[in-house]
Protein backbone atom coordinates (compact mmCIF):
# COMPACT_ATOMS: atom_id res chain seq x y z
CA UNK A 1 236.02 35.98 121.18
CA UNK A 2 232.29 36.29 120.74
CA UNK A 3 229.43 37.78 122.38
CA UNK A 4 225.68 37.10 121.65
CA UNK A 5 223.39 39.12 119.97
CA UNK A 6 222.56 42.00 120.22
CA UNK A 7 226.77 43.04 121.17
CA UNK A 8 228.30 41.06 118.09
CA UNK A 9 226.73 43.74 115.34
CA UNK A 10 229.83 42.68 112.42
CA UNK A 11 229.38 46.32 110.64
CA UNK A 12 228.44 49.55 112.52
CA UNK A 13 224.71 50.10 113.15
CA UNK A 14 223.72 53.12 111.73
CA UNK A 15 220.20 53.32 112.44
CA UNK A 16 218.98 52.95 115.93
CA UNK A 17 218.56 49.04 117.05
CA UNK A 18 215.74 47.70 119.70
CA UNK A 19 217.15 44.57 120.72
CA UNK A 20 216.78 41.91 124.03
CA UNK A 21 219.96 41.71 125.77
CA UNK A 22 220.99 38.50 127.34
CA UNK A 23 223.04 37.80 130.55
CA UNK A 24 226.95 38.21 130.06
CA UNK A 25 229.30 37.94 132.41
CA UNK A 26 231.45 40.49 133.38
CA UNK A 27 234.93 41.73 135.17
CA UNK A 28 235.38 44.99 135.90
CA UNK A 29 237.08 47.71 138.27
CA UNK A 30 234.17 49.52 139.74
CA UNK A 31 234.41 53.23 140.80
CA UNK A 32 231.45 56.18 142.51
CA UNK A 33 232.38 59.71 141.93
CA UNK A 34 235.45 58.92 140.17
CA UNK A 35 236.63 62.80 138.33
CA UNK A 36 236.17 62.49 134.76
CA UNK A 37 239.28 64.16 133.66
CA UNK A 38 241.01 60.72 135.37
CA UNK A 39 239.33 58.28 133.22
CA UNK A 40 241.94 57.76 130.87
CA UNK A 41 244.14 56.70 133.61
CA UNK A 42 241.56 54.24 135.00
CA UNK A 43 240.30 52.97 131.72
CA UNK A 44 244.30 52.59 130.69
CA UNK A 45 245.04 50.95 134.01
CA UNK A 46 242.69 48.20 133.48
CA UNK A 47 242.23 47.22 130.07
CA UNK A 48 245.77 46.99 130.00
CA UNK A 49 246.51 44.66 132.77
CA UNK A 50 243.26 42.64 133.59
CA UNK A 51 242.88 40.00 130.50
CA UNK A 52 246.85 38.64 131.53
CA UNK A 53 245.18 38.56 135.35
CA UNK A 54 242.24 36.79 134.01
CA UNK A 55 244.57 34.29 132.26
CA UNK A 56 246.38 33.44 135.21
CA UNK A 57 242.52 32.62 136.87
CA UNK A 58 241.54 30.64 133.24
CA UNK A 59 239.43 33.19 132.63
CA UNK A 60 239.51 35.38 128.82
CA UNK A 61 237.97 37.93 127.66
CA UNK A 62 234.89 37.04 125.25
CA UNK A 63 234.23 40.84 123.70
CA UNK A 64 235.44 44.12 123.54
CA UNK A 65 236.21 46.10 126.64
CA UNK A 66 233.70 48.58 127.91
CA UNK A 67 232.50 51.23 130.63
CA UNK A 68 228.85 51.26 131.52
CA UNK A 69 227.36 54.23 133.47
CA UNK A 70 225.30 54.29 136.54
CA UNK A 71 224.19 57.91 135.95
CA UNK A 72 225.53 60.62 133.30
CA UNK A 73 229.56 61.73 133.72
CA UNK A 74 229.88 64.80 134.28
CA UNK A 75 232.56 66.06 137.12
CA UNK A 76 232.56 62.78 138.64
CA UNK A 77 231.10 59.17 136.68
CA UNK A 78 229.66 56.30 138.98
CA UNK A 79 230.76 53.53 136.34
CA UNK A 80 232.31 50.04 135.91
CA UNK A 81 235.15 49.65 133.25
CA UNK A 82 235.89 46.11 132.22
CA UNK A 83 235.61 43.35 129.86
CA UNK A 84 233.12 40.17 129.31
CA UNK A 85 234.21 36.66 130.35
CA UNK A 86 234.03 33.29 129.92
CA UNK A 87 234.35 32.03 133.56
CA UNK A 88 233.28 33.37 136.71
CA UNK A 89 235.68 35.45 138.50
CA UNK A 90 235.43 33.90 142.25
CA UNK A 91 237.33 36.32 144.46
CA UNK A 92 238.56 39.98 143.77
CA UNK A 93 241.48 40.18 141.89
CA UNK A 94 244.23 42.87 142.06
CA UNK A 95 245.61 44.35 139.31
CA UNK A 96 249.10 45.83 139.49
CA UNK A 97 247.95 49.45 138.27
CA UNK A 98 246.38 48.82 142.08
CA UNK A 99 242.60 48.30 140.60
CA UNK A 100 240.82 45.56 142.25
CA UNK A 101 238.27 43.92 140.10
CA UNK A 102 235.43 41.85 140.76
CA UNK A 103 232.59 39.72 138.94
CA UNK A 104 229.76 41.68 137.62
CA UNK A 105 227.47 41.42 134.48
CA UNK A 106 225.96 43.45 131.50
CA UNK A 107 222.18 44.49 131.74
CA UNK A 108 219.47 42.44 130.74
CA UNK A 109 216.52 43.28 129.04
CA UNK A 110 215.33 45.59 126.09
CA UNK A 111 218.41 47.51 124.60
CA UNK A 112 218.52 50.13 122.48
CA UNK A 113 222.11 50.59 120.54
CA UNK A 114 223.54 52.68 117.92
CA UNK A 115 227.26 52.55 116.62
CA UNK A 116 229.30 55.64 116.84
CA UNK A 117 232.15 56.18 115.09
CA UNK A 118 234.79 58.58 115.38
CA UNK A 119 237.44 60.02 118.24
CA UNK A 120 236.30 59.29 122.19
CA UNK A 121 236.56 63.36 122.18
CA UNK A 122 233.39 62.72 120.47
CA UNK A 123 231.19 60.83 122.29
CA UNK A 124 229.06 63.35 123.92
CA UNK A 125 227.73 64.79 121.21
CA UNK A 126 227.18 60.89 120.05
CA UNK A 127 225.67 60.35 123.47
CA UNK A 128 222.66 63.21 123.01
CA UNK A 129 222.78 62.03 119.01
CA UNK A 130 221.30 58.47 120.15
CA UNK A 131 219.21 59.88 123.23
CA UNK A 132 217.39 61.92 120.31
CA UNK A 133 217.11 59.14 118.56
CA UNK A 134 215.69 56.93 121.46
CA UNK A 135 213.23 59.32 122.27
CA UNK A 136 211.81 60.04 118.42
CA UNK A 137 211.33 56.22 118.49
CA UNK A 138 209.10 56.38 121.07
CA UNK A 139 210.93 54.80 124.02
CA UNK A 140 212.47 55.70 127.46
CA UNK A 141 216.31 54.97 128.30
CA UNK A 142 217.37 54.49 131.80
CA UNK A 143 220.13 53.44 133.30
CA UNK A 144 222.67 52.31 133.25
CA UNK A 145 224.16 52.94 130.12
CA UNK A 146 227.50 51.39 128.44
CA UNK A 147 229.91 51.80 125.63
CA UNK A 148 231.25 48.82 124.37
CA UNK A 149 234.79 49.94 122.25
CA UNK A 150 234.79 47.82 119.37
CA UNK A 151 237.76 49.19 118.48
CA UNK A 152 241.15 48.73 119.80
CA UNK A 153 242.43 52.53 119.94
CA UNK A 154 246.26 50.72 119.91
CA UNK A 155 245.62 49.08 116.74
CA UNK A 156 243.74 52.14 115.47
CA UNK A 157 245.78 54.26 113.73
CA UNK A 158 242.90 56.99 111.93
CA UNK A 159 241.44 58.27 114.85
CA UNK A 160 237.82 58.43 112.56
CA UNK A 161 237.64 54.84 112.21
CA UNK A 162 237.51 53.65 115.94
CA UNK A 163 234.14 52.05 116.68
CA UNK A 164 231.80 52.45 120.05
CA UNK A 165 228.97 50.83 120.39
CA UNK A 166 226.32 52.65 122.66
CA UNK A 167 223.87 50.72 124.91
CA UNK A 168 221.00 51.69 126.83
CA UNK A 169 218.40 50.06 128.97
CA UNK A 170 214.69 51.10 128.15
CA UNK A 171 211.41 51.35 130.18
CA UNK A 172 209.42 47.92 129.70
């Protein structure tokens, strides 16, 4: 599995990275006002059961999974939650947690990205961390925005050491 630059960073990045992101093919269950306190359940009921559905299409996953963000979670999260691919997914594909998922594709364009690591209870206050950081640099974010979990949270077993990768899409 491999992704292209900027998503293949081998150590954390520490210090806030401008990059150009490149096209990447996606899969992913898409949701709009979907309640926060359920994404566990979503996030669990895909990543779980899509790469053995993409198998059966000869199609695998090429990175880590990930959820990018059409606007800011806060009751409800307008996101997709997937995984990138090497093969276009054709037709929707059901997944037996009952998710339907469907092509998509990562943003292209100027990036900005920052490695957090640490517990998913965390990632808010890693979230307004790296907007700080975006702005003090001198650019704009917009969306969407994406996590890419570099770690595996089932292979994981120190809670601290799980890796997300933080994305954002910045004003030209």
């Amino acid at each position: 599995m491999s992704l292209p630059a900027p998503y293949d960073a081998d150590a954390p990045v520490t210090e806030l990275r401008i990059a150009e992101a490149p096209v990447v093919r996606t899969v992913v269950v898409s949701r709009e006002d979907f309640p926060v306190f359920k994404l566990p359940q979503l996030m669990d009921g895909v990543f779980s059961h899509l790469a053995g559905a993409l198998a059966e299409r000869g199609i695998h996953p090429t990175g880590a999974a990930f959820a990018l963000h059409h606007r800011f979670p806060v009751d409800t999260a307008d996101l997709e939650v997937g995984f990138p691919v090497d093969g276009l997914l054709e037709s929707p594909l059901e997944l037996p947690s009952g998710f339907t998922a469907q092509a998509s594709s990562l943003p292209t364009g100027r990036v900005a990205m920052l490695s957090h690591l640490g517990g998913y209870g965390a990632l808010g206050d890693a979230w307004g961390a790296f907007m700080e950081a975006v702005g003090e640099a001198g650019e704009q974010s917009r969306f969407p925005i994406w996590e890419l979990y570099v770690s595996n949270p089932a292979e994981t077993k120190d809670p601290s050491t799980l890796r997300t990768d933080l994305f954002s899409l910045l004003e030209e």
